[in-house]
N, C-alpha and C. Protein backbone atom coordinates (compact mmCIF):
# COMPACT_ATOMS: atom_id res chain seq x y z
N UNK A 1 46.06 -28.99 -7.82
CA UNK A 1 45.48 -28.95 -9.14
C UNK A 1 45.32 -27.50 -9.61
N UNK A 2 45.23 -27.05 -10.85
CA UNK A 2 45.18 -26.20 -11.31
C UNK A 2 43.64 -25.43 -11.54
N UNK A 3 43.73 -24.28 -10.78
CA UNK A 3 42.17 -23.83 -10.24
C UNK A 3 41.64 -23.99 -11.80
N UNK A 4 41.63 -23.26 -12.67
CA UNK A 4 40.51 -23.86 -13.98
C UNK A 4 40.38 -25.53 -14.53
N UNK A 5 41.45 -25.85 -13.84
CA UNK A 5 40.78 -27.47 -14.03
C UNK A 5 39.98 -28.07 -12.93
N UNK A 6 40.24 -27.75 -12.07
CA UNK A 6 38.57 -28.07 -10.63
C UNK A 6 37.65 -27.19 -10.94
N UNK A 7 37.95 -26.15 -11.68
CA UNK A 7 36.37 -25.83 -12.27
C UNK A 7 35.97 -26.41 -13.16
N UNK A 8 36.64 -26.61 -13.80
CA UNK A 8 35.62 -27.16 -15.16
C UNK A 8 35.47 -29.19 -14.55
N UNK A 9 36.24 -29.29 -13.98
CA UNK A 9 35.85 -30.90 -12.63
C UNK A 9 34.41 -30.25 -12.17
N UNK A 10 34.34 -29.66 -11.95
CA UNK A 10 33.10 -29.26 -10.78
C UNK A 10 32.31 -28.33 -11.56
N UNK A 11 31.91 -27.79 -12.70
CA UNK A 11 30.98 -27.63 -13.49
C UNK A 11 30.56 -29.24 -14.62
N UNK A 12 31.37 -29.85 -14.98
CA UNK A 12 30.92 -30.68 -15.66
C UNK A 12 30.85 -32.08 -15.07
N UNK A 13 31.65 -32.13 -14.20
CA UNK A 13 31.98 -33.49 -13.14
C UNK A 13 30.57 -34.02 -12.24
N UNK A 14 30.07 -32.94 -12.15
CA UNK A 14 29.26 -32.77 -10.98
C UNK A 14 27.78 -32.40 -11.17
N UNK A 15 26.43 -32.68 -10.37
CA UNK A 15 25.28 -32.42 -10.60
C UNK A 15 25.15 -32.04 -9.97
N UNK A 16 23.66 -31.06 -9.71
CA UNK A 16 23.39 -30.82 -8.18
C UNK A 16 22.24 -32.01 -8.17
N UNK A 17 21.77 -32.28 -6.64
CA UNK A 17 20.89 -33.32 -6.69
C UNK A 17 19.50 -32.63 -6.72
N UNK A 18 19.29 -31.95 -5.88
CA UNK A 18 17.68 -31.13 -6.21
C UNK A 18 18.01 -29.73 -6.13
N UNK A 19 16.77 -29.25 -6.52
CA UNK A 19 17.04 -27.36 -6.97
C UNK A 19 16.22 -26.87 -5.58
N UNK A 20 16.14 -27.68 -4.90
CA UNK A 20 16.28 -26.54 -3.75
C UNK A 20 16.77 -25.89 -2.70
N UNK A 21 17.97 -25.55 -3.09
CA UNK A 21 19.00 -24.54 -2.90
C UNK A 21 19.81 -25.02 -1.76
N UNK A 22 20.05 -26.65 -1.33
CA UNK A 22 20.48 -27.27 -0.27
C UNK A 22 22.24 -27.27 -1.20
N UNK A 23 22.72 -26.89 -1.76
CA UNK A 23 23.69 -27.34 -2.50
C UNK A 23 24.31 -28.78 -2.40
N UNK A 24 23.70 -29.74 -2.47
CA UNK A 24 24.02 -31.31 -2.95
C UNK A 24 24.06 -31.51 -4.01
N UNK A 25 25.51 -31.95 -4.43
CA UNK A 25 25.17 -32.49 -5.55
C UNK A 25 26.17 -34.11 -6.09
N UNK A 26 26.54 -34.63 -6.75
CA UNK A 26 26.58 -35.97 -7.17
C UNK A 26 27.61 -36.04 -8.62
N UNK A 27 28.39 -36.90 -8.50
CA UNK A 27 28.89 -37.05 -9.92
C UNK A 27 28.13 -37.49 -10.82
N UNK A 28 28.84 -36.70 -11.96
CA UNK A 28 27.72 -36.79 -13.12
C UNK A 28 27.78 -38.21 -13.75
N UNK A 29 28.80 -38.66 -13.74
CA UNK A 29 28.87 -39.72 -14.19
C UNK A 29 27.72 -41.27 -13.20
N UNK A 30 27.22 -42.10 -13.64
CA UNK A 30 26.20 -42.83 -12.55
C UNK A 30 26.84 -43.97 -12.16
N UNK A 31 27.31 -43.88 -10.73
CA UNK A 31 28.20 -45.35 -10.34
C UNK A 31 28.03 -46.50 -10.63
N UNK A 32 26.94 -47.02 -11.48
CA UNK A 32 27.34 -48.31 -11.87
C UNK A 32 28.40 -48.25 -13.22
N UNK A 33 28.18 -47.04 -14.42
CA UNK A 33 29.15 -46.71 -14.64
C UNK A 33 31.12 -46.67 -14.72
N UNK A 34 31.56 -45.99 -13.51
CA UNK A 34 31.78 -46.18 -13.06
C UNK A 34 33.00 -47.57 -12.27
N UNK A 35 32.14 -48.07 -12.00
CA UNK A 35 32.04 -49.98 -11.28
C UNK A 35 32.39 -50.28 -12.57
N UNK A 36 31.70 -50.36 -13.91
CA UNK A 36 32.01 -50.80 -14.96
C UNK A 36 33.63 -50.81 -15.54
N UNK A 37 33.77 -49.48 -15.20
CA UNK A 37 35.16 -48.95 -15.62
C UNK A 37 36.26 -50.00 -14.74
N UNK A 38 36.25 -49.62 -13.68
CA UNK A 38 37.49 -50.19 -12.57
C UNK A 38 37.17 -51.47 -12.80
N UNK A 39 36.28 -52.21 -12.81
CA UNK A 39 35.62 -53.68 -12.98
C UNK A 39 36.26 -54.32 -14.75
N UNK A 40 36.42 -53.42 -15.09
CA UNK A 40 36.27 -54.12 -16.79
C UNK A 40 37.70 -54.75 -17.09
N UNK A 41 38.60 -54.59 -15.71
CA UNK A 41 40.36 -55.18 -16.57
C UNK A 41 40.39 -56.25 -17.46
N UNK A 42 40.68 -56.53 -18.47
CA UNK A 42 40.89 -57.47 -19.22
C UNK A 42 42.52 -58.07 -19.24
N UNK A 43 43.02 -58.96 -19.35
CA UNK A 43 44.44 -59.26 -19.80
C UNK A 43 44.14 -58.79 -20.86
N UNK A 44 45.84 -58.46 -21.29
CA UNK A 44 46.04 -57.82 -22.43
C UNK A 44 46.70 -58.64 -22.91
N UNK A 45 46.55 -58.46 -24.32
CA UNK A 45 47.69 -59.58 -24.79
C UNK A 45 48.58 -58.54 -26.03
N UNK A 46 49.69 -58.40 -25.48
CA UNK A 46 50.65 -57.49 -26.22
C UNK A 46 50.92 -57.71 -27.43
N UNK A 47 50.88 -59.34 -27.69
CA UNK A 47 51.17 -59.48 -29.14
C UNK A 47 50.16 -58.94 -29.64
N UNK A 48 48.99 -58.76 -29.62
CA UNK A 48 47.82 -58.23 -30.84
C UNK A 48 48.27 -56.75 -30.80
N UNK A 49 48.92 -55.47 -29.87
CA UNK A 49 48.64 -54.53 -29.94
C UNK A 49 50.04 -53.97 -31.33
N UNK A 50 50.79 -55.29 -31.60
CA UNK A 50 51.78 -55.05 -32.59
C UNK A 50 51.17 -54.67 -33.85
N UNK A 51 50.01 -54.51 -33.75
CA UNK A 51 49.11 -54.43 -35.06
C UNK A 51 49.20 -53.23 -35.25
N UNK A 52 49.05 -52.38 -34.69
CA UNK A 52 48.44 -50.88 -34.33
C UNK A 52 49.30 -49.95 -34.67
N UNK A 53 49.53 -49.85 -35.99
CA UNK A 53 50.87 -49.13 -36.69
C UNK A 53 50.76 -47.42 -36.48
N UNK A 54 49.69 -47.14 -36.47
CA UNK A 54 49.92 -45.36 -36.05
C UNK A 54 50.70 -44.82 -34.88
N UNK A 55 51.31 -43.50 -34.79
CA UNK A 55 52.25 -43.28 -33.82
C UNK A 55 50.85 -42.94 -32.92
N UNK A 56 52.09 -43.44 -31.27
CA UNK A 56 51.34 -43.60 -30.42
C UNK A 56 52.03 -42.67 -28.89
N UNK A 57 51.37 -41.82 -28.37
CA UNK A 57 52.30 -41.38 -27.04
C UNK A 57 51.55 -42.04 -25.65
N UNK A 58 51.87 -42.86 -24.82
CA UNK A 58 51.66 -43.56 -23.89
C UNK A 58 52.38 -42.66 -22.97
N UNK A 59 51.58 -41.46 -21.61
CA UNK A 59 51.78 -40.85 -21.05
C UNK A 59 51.20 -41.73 -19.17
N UNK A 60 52.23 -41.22 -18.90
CA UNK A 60 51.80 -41.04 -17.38
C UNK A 60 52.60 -40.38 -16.59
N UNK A 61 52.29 -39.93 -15.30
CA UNK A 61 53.06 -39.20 -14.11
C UNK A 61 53.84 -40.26 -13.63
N UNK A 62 55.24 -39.36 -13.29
CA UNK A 62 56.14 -40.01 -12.51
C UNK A 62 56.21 -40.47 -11.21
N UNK A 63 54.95 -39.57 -10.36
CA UNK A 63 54.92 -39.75 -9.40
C UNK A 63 53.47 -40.51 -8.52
N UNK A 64 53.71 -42.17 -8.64
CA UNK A 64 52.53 -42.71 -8.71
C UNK A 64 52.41 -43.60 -7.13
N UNK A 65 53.59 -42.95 -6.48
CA UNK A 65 53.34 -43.61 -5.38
C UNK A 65 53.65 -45.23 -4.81
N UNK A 66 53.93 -45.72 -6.13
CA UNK A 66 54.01 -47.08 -5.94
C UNK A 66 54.50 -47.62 -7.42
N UNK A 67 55.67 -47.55 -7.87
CA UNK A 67 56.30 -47.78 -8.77
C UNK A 67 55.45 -49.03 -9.92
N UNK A 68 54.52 -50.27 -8.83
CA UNK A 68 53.69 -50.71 -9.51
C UNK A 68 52.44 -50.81 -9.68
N UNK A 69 51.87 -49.70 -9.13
CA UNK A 69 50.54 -49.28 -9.21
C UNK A 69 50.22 -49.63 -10.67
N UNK A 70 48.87 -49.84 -10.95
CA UNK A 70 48.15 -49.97 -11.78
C UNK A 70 47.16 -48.87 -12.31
N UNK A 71 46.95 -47.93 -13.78
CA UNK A 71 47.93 -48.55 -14.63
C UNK A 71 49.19 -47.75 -15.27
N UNK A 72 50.07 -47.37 -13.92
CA UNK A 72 51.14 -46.66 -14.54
C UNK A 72 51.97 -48.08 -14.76
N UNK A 73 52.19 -48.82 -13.92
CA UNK A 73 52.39 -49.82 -14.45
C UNK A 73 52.80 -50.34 -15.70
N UNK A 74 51.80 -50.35 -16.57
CA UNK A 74 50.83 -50.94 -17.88
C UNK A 74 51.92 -49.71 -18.50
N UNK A 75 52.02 -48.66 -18.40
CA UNK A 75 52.70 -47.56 -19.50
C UNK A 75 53.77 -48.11 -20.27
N UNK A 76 55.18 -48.49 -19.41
CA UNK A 76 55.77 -49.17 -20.41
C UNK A 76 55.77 -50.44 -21.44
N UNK A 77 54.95 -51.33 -20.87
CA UNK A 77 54.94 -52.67 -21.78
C UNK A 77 54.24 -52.23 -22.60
N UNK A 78 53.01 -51.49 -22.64
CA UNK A 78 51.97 -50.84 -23.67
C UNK A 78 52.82 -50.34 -24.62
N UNK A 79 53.93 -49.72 -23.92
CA UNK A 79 54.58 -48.50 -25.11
C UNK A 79 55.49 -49.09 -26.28
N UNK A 80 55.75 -50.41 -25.69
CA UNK A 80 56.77 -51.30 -25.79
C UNK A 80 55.96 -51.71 -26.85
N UNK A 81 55.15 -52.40 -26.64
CA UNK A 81 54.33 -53.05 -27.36
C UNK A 81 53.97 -53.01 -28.63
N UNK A 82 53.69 -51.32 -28.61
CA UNK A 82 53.47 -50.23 -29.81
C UNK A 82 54.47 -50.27 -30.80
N UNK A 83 54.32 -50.51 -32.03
CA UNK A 83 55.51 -50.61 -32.87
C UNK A 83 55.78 -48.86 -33.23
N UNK A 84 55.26 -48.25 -32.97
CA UNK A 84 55.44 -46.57 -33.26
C UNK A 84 55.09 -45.79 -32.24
N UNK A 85 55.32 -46.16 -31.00
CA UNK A 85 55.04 -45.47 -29.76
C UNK A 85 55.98 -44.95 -28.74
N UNK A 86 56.12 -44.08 -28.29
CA UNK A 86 57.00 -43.27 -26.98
C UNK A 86 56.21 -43.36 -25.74
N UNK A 87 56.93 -43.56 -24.78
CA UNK A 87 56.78 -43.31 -23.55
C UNK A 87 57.39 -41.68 -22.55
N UNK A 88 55.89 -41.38 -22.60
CA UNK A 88 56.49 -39.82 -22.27
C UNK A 88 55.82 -39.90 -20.64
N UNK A 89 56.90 -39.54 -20.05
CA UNK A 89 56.36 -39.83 -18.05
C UNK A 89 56.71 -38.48 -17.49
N UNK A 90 55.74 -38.03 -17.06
CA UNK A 90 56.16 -36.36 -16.80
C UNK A 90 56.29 -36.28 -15.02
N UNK A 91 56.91 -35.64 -14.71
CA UNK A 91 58.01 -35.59 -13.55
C UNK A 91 57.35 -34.41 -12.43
N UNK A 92 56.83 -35.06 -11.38
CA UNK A 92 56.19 -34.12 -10.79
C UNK A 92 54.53 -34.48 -10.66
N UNK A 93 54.42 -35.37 -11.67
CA UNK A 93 52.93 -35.24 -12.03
C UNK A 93 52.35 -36.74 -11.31
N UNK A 94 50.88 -36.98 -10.84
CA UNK A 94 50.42 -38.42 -10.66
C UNK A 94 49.73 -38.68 -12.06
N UNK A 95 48.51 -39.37 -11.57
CA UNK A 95 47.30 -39.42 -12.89
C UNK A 95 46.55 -38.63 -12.96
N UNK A 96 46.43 -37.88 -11.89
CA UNK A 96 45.59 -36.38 -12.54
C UNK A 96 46.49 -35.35 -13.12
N UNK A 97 48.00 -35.81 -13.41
CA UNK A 97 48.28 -34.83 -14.67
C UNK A 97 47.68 -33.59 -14.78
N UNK A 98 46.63 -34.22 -16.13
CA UNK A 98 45.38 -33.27 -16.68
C UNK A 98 44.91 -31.96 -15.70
N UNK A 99 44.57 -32.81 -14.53
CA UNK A 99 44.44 -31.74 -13.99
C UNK A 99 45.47 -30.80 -13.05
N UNK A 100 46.57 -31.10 -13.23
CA UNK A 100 47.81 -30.74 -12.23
C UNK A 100 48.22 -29.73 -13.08
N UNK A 101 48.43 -29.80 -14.16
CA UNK A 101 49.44 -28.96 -15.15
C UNK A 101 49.14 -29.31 -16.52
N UNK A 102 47.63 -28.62 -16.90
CA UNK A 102 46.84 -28.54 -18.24
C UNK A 102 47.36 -28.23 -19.20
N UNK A 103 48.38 -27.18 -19.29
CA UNK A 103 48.89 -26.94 -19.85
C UNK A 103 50.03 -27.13 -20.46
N UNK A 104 51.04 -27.84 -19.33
CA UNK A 104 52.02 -29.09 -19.89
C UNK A 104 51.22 -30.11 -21.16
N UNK A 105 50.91 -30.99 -20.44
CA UNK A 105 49.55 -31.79 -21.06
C UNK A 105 49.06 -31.62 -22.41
N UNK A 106 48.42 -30.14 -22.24
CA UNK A 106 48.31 -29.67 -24.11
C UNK A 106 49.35 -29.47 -24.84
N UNK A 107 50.57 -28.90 -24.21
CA UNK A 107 51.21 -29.19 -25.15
C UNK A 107 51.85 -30.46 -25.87
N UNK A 108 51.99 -31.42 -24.59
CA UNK A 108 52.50 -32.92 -25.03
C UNK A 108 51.64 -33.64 -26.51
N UNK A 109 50.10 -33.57 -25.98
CA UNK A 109 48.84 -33.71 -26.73
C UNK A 109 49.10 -33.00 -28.25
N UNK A 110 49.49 -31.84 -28.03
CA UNK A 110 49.83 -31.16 -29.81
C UNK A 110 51.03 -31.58 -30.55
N UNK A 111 51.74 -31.89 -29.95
CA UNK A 111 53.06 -32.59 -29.89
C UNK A 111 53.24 -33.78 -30.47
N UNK A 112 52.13 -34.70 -30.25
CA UNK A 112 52.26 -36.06 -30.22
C UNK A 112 51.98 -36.38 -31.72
N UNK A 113 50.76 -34.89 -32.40
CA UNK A 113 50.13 -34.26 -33.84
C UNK A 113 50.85 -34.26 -34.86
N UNK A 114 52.19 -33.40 -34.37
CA UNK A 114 52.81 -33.41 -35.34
C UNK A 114 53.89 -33.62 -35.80
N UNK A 115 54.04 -33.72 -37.23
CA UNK A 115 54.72 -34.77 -38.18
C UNK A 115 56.65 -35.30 -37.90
């Protein structure tokens, strides 16, 4: 990962647990949280996402370990789905992307902006 992106992971990612100077600390985010997230899959139903006329870039890393991992998975039918959407899969990268190569990333992100 790219050292200013585990910092700013580990300034904002992260709490300490008490201030006295034991350095423990805890994700900031609170695991039931969390649980919520990984817990919440819904089926999707592709026909409704035909609605969703704004352009759309549906990104993930190429390198996910498991061709059907979940949800790189999900990238193409999503993209598919999208009546104004690309599938952009960057080469080299997993799902921490973001944090692998920030700067790839922003540019894709400014990219996706404009006209």
């Amino acid at each position: 990962c790219d050292p200013d992106a585990v910092r700013g992971y580990v300034e904002i990612g992260l709490r300490e647990l008490d201030a006295d100077g034991d350095n423990r600390v805890r994700l900031s985010c609170e695991g039931e949280n969390e649980a919520r997230v990984f817990g919440s899959g819904q089926p999707i139903d592709f026909a409704e996402l035909a609605v969703i006329e704004c352009p759309a870039v549906i990104a993930r890393g190429a390198d996910t370990g498991d061709a059907h991992a979940i949800p790189a998975a999900m990238a193409q039918p999503v993209s598919d789905a999208l009546p104004n959407a690309r599938l952009e899969v960057f080469d080299g990268l997993t799902h921490f992307g973001p944090m692998e190569a920030p700067e790839a990333i922003a540019r894709s992100i400014r990219a996706g902006f404009e006209p």
